[in-house]
Protein backbone atom coordinates (compact mmCIF):
# COMPACT_ATOMS: atom_id res chain seq x y z
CA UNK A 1 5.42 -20.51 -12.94
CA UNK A 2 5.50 -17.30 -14.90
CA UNK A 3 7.16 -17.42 -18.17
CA UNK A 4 8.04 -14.01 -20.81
CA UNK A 5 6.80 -11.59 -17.54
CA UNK A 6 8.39 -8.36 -16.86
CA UNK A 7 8.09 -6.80 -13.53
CA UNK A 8 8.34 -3.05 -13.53
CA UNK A 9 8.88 -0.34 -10.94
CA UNK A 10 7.88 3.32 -11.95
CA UNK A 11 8.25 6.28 -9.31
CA UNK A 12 5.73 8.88 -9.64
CA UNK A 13 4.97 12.07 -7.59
CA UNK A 14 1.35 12.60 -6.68
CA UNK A 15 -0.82 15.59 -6.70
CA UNK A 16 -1.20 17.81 -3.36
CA UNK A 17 -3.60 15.90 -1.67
CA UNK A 18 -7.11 18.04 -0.33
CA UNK A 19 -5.57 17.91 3.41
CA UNK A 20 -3.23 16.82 5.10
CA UNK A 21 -5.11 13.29 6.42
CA UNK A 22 -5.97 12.51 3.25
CA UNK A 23 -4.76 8.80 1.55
CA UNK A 24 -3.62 9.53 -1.69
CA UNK A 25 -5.11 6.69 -4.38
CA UNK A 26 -4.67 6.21 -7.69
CA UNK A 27 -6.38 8.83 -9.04
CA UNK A 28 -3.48 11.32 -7.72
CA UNK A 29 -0.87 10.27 -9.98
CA UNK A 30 0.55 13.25 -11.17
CA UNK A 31 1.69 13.39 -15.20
CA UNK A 32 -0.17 10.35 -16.97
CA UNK A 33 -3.48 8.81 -16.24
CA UNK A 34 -2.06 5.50 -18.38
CA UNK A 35 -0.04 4.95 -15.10
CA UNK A 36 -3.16 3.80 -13.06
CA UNK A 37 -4.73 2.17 -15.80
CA UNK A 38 -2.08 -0.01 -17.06
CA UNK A 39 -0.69 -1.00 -13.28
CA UNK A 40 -1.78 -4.38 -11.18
CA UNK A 41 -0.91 -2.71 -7.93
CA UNK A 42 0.01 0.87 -6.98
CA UNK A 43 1.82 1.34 -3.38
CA UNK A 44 2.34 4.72 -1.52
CA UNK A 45 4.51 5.23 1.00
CA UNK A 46 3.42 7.62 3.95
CA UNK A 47 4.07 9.13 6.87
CA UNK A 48 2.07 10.87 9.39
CA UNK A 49 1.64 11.78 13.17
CA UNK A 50 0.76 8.24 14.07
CA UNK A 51 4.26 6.65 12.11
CA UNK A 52 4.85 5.61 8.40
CA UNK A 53 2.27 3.61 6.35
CA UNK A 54 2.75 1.97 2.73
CA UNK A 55 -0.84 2.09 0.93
CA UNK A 56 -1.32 -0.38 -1.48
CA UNK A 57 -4.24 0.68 -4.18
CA UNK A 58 -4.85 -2.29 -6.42
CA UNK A 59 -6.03 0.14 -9.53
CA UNK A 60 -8.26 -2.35 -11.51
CA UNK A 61 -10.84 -3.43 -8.25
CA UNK A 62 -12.97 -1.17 -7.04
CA UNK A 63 -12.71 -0.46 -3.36
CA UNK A 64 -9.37 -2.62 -3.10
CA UNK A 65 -7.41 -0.09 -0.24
CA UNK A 66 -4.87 -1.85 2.65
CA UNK A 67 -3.11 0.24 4.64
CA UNK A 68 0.07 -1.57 6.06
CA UNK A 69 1.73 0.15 9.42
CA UNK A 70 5.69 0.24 9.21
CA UNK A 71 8.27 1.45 10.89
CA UNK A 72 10.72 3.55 8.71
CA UNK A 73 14.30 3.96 9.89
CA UNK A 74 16.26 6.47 8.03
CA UNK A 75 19.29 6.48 8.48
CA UNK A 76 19.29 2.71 7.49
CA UNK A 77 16.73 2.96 5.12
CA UNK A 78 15.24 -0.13 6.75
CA UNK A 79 11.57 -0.95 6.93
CA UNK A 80 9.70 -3.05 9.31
CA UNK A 81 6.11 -4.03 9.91
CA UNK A 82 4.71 -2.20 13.32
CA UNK A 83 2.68 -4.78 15.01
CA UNK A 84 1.45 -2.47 17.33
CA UNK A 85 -0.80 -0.99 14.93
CA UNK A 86 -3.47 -2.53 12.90
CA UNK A 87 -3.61 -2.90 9.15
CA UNK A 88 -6.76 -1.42 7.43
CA UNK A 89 -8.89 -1.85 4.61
CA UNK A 90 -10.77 0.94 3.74
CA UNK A 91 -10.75 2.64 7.00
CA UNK A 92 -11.41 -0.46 8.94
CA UNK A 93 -8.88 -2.69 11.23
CA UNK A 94 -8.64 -6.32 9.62
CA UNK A 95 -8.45 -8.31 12.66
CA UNK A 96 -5.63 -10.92 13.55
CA UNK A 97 -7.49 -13.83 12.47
CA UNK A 98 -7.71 -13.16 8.91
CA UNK A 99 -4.00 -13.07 9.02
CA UNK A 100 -4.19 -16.43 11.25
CA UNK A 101 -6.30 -17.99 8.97
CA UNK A 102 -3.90 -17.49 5.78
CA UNK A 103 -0.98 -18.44 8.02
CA UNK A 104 -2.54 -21.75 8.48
CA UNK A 105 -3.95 -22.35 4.99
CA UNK A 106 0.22 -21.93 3.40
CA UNK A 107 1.50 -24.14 5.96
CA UNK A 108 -0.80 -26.91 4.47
């Protein structure tokens, strides 16, 4: 139960990243370094050759970095996870039976 908390959304644009293939992170923010600092959670939104990713950079762990395939439709606006790809952390696939694992632990 969460009592007297305000959730808040702020949209920022991000500095040009060094290439193209590069994951923007916190650090990019563009205007105020106060965003990162103050934020729980800071999530990108992507796309590249292999589809459309949403990065999720929790700002106050070190080394905290998923990278969560989607599928973006855009004329809809709708997005959708892409099971055919796997979601990473730091680089790395997670594999299914982490997700397996916290499946099972909820249901109990």
């Amino acid at each position: 139960m969460i009592h007297g908390s305000i959730i808040t959304y702020l949209v920022s644009h991000i500095r040009k990243t060094e290439s193209s293939d590069s994951i923007a992170t916190h650090n990019d923010l563009r205007g105020s370094a106060s965003i990162s600092q103050e934020s729980n959670a800071i999530l990108f939104i992507r796309g590249n050759k292999e589809g459309h990713y949403i990065d999720i950079d929790l700002s106050r762990m070190s080394r905290s970095k998923l990278n969560l395939p989607i599928i973006f439709d855009g004329p809809t606006g709708v997005i959708t996870d892409d099971m055919n790809r796997d979601v990473m952390h730091l680089g790395e696939p997670i594999p299914d039976e982490v997700f397996d694992k916290e499946i099972n632990i909820n249901k109990e």
